[in-house]
C-alpha atoms as a PDB file:
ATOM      1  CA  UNK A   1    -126.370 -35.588  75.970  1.00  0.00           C
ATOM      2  CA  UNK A   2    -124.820 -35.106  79.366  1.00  0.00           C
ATOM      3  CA  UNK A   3    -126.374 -37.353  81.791  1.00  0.00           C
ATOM      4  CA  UNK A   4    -125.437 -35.500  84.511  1.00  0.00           C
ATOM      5  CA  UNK A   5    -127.410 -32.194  83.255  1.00  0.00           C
ATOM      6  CA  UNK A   6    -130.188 -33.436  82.408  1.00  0.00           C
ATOM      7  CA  UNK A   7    -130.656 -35.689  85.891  1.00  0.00           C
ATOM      8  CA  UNK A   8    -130.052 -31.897  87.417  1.00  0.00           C
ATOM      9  CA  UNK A   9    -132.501 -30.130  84.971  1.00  0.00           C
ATOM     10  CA  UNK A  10    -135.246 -32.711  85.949  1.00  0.00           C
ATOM     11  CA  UNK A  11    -134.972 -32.779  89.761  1.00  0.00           C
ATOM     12  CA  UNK A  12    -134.845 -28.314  89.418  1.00  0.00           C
ATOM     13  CA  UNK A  13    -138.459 -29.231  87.789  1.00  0.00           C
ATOM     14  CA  UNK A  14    -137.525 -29.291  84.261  1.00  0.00           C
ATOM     15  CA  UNK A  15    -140.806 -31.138  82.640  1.00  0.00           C
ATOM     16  CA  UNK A  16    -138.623 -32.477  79.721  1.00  0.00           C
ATOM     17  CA  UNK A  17    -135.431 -32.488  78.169  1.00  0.00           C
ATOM     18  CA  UNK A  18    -134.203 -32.442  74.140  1.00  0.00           C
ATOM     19  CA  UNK A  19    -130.930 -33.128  73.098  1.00  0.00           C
ATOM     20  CA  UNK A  20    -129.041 -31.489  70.359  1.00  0.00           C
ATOM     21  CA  UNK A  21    -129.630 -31.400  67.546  1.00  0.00           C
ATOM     22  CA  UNK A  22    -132.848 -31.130  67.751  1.00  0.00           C
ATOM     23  CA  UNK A  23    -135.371 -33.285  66.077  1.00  0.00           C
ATOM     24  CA  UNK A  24    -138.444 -31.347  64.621  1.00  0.00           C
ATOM     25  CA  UNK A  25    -140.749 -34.491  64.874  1.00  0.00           C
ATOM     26  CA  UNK A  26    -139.913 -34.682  68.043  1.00  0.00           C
ATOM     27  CA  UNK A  27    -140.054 -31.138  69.581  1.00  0.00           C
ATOM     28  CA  UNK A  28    -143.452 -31.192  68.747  1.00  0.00           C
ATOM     29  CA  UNK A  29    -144.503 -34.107  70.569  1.00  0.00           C
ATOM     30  CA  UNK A  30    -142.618 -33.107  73.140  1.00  0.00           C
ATOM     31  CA  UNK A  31    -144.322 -29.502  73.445  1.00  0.00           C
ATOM     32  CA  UNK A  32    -147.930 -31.241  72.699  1.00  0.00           C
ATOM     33  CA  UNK A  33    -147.076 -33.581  76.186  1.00  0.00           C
ATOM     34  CA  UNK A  34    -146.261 -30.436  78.057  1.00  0.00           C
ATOM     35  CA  UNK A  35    -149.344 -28.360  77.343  1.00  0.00           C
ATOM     36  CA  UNK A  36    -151.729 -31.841  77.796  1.00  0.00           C
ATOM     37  CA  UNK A  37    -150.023 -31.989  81.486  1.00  0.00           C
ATOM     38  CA  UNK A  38    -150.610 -28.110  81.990  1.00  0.00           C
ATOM     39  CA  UNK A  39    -154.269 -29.027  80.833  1.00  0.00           C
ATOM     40  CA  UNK A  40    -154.740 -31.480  82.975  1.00  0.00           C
ATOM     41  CA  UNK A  41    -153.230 -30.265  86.048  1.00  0.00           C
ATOM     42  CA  UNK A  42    -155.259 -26.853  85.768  1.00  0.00           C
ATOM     43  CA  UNK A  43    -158.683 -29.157  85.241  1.00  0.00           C
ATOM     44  CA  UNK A  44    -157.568 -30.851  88.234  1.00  0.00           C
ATOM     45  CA  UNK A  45    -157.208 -28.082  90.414  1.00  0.00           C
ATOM     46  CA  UNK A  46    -160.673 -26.805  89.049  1.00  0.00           C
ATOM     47  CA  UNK A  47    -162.511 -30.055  90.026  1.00  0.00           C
ATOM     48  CA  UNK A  48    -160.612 -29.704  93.613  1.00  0.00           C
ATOM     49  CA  UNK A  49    -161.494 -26.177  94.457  1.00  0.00           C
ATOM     50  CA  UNK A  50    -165.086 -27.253  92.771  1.00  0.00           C
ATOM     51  CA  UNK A  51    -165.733 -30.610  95.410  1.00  0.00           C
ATOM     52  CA  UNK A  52    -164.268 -28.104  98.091  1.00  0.00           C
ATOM     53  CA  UNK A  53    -166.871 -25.553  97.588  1.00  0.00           C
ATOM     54  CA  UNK A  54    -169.531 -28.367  97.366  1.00  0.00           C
ATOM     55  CA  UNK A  55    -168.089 -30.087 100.766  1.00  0.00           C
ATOM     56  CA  UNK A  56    -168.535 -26.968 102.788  1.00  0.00           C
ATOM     57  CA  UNK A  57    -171.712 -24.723 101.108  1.00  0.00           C
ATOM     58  CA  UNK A  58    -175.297 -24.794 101.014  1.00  0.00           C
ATOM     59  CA  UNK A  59    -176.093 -25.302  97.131  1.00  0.00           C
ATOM     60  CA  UNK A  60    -179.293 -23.103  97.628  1.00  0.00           C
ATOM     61  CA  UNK A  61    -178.488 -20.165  99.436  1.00  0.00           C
ATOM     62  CA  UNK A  62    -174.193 -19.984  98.601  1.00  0.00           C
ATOM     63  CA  UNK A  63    -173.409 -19.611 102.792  1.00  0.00           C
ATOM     64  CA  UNK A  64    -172.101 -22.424 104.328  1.00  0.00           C
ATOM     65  CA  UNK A  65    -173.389 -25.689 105.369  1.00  0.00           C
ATOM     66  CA  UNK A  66    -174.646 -27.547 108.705  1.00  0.00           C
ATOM     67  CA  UNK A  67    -171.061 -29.337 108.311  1.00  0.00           C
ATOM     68  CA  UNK A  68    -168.803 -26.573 108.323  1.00  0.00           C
ATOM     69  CA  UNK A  69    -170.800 -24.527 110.926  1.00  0.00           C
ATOM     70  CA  UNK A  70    -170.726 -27.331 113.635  1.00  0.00           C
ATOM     71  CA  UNK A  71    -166.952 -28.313 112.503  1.00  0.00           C
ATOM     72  CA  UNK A  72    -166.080 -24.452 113.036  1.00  0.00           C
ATOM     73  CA  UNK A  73    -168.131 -24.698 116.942  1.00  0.00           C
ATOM     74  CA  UNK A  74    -166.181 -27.883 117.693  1.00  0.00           C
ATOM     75  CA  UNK A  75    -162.765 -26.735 116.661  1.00  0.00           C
ATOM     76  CA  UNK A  76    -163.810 -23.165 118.541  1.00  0.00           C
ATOM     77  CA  UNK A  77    -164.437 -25.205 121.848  1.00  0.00           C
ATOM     78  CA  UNK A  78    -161.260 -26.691 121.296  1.00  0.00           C
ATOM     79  CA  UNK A  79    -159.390 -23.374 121.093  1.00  0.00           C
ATOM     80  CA  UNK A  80    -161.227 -21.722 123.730  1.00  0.00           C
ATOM     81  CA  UNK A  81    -160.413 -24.735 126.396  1.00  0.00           C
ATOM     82  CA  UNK A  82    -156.909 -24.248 125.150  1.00  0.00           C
ATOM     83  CA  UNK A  83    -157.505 -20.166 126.586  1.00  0.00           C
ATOM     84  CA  UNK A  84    -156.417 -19.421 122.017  1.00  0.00           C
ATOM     85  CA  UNK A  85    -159.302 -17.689 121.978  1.00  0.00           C
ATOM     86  CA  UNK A  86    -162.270 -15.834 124.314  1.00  0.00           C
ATOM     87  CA  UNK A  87    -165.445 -16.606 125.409  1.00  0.00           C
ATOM     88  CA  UNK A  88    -167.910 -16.177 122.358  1.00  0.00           C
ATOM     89  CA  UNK A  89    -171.864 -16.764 121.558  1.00  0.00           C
ATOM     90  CA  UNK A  90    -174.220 -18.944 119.455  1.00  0.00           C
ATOM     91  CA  UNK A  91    -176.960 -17.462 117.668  1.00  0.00           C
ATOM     92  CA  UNK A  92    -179.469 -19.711 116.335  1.00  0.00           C
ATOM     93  CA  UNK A  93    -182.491 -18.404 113.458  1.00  0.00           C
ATOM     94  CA  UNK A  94    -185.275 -19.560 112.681  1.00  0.00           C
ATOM     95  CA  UNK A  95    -188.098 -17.716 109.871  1.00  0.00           C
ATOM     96  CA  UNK A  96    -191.024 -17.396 111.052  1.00  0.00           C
ATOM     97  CA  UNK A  97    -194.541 -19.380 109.367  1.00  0.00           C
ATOM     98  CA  UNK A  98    -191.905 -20.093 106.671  1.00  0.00           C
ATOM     99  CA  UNK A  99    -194.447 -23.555 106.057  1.00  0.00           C
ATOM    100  CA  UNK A 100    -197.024 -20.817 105.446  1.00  0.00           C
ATOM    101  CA  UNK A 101    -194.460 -19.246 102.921  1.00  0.00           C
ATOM    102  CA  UNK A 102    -194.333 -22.236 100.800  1.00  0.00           C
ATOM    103  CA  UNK A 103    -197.719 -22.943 100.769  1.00  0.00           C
ATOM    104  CA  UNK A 104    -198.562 -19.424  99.602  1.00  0.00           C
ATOM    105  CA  UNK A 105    -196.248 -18.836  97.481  1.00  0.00           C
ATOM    106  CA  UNK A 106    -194.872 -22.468  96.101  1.00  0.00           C
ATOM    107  CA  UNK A 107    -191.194 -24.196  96.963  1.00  0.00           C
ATOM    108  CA  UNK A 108    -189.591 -21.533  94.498  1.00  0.00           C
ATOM    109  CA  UNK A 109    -191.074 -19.134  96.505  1.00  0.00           C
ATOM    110  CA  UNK A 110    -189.298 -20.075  99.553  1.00  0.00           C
ATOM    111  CA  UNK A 111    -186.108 -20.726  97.564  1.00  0.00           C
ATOM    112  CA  UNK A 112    -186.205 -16.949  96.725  1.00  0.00           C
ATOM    113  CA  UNK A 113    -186.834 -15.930 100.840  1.00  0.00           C
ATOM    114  CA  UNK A 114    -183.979 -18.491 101.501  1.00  0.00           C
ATOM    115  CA  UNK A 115    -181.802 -17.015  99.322  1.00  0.00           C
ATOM    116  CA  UNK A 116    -182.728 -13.300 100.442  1.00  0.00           C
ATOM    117  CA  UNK A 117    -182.524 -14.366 104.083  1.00  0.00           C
ATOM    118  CA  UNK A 118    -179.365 -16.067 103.882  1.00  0.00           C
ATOM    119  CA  UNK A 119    -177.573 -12.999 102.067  1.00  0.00           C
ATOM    120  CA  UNK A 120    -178.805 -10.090 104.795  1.00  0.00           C
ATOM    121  CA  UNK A 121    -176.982 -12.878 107.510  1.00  0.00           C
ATOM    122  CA  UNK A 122    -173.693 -12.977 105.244  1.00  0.00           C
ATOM    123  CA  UNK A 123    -173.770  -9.420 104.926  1.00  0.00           C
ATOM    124  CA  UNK A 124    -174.530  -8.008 108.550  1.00  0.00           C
ATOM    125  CA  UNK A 125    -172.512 -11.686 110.366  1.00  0.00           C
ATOM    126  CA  UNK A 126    -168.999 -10.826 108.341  1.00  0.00           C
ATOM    127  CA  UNK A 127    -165.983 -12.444 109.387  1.00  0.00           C
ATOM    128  CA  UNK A 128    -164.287 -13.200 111.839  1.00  0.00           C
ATOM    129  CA  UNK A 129    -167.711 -14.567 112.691  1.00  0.00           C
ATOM    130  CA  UNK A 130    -169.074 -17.267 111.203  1.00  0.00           C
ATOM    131  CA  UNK A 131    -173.270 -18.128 109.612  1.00  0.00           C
ATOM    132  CA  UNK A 132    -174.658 -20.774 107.887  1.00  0.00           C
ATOM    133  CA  UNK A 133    -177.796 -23.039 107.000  1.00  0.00           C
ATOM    134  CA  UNK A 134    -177.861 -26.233 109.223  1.00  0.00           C
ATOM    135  CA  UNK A 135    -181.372 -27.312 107.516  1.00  0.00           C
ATOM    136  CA  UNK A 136    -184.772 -26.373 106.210  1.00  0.00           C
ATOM    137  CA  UNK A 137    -185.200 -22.604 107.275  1.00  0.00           C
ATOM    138  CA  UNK A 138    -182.889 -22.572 110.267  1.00  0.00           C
ATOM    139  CA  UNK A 139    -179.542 -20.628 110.330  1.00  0.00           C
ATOM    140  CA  UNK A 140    -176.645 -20.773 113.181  1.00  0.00           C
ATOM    141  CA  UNK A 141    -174.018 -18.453 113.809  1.00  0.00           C
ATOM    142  CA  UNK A 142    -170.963 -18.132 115.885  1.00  0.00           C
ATOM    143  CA  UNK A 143    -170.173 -14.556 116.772  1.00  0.00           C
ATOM    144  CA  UNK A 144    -166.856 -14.260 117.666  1.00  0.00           C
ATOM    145  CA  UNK A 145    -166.254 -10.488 117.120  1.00  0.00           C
ATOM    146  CA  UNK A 146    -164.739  -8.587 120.370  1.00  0.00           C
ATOM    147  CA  UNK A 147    -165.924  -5.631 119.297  1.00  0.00           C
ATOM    148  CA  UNK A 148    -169.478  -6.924 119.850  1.00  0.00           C
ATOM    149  CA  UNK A 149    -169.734  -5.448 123.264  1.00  0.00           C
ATOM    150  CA  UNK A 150    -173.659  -6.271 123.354  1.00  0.00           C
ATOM    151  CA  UNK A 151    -174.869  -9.271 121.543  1.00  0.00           C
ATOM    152  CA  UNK A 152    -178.120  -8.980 122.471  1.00  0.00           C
ATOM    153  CA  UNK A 153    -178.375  -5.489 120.720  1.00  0.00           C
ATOM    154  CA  UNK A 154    -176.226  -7.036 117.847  1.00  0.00           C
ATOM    155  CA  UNK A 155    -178.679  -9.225 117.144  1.00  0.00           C
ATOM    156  CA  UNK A 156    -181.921  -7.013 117.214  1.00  0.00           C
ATOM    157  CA  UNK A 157    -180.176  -4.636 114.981  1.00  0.00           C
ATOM    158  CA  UNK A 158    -180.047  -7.650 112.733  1.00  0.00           C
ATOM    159  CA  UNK A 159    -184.023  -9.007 113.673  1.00  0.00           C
ATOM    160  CA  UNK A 160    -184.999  -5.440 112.608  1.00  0.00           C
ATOM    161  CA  UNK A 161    -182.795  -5.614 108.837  1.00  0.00           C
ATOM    162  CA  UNK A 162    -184.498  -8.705 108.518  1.00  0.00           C
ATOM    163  CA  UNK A 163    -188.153  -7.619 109.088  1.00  0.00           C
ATOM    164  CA  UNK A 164    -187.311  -4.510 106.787  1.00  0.00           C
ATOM    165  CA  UNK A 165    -185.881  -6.420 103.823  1.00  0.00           C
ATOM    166  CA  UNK A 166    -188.934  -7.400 101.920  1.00  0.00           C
ATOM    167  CA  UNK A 167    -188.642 -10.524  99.605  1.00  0.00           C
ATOM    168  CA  UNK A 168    -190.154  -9.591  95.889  1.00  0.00           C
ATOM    169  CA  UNK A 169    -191.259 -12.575  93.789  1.00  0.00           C
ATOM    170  CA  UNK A 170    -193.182 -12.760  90.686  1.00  0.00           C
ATOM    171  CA  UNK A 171    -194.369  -9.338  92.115  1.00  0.00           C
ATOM    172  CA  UNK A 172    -195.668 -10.588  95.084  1.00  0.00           C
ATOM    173  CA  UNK A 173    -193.740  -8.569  98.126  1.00  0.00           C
ATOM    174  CA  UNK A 174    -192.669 -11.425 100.907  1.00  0.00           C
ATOM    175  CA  UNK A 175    -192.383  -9.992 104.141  1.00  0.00           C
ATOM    176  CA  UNK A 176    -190.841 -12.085 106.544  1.00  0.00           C
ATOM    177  CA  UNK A 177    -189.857 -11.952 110.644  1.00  0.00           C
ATOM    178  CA  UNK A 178    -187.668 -14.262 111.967  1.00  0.00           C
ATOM    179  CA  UNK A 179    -187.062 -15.995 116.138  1.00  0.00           C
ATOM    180  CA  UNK A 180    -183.887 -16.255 117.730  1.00  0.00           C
ATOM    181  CA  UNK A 181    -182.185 -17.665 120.743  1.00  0.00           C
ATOM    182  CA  UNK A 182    -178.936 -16.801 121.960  1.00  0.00           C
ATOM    183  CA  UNK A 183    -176.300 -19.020 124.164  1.00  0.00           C
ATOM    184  CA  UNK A 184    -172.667 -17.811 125.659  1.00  0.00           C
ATOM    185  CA  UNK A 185    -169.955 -19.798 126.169  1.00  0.00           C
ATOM    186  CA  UNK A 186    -169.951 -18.964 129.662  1.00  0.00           C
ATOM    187  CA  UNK A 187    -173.103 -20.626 130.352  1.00  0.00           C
ATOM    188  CA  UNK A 188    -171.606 -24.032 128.877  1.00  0.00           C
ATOM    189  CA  UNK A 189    -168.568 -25.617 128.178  1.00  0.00           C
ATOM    190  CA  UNK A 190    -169.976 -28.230 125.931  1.00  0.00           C
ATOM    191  CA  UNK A 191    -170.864 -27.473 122.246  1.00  0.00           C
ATOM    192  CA  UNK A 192    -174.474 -29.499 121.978  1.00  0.00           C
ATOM    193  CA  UNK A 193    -175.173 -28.770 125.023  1.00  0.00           C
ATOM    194  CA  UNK A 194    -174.378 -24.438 123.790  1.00  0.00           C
ATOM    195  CA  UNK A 195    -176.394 -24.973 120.713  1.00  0.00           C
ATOM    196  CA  UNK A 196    -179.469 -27.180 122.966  1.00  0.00           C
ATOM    197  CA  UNK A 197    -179.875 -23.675 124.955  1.00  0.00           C
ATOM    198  CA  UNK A 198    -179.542 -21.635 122.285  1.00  0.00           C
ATOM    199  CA  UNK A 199    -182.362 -24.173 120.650  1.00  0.00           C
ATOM    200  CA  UNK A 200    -184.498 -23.723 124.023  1.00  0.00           C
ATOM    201  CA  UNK A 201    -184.265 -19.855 123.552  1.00  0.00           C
ATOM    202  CA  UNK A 202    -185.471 -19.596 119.742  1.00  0.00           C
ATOM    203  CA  UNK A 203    -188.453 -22.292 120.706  1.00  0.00           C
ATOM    204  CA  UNK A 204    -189.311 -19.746 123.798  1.00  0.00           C
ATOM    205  CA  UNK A 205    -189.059 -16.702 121.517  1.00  0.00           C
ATOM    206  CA  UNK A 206    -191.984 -18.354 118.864  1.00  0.00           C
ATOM    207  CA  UNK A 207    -194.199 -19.089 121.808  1.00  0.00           C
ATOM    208  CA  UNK A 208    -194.045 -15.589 123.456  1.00  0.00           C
ATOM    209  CA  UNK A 209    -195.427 -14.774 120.030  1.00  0.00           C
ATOM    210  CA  UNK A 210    -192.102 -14.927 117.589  1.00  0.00           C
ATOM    211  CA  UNK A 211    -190.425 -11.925 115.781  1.00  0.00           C
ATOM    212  CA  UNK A 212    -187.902 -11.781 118.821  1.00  0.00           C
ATOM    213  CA  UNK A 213    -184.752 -12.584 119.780  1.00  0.00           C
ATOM    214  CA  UNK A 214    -183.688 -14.236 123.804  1.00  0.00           C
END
């Protein structure tokens, strides 16, 4: 029944105190509070790390979203003006006919080429570089890896995975190509302005007959 002690045992993070003699009744309530609040701050933490992997993936494909992407570009920018970090590149993907796709082979269809698509990019663009889906069938990503001494041959090694990973579906075999345009740092030092030429790349690479990479 020291005052003192148990003030002390509560600010050490004590969760509760019982003074002697102890009361049955009351132990039990006591214990019953304790494990509610371990619930509940467990649950809590769930629902956290659940919103957090909502805020920053793409529910369909599991790789992250347009927001984290283009968060990830800014804050880059912001490093590289600030000489953190080197000069890096923006890849931007598009799948090629993917309309086509759909209409061939239905909305799950495409779901399934999404999902296939988007798992060959996490698996060949691994950290410290960074890929998501910014919308419909379009991908970014932001290749930061120094030991990429040739992007453009990085990212035909990845074209050509792509082309050779076919897409089975009700067992229908979905072969699919995809365009690409590539923009450096060095060309820009403005973020939508990087991604615009990037942009002007991929839209040159479908009209010199797609299934390429500039």
């Amino acid at each position: 029944n020291d005052v003192d002690s148990i003030a002390k045992c509560i600010q050490l993070g004590a969760q509760d105190y019982l003074p002697k003699p102890l009361n049955g009744t009351i132990l039990l309530a006591k214990v019953i509070s304790s494990l509610e609040k371990k619930f509940f701050r467990e649950r809590e933490r769930e629902l956290v790390n659940e919103l957090h992997i909502q805020a920053t993936t793409d529910q369909l494909t599991g790789i992250f979203n347009r927001r984290v992407v283009f968060e990830s570009l800014e804050k880059a920018y912001k490093e590289l003006q600030e000489k953190k970090i080197e000069d890096f590149s923006v890849l931007t993907l598009d799948i090629d006919f993917f309309k086509k796709i759909n209409d061939t082979y239905g909305h799950s269809g495409g779901d399934e080429v999404l999902k296939t698509f988007a798992k060959t990019l996490e698996d060949y663009i691994t950290e410290p570089n960074i890929v998501g889906r910014i919308g419909g069938e379009e991908f970014l990503a932001l290749l930061f890896d120094k030991d990429i001494k040739d992007t453009k041959a990085y990212c035909e090694k990845l074209r050509e995975r792509i082309k050779k990973n076919i897409v089975e579906y009700q067992e229908n075999k979905i072969m699919i190509t995809v365009s690409g345009g590539i923009a450096q740092t060095t060309e820009s030092r403005n973020a939508s302005d990087l991604v615009n030429k990037a942009d002007e790349r991929l839209y040159e690479a479908k009209k010199s007959g797609r299934d390429r990479i500039v």
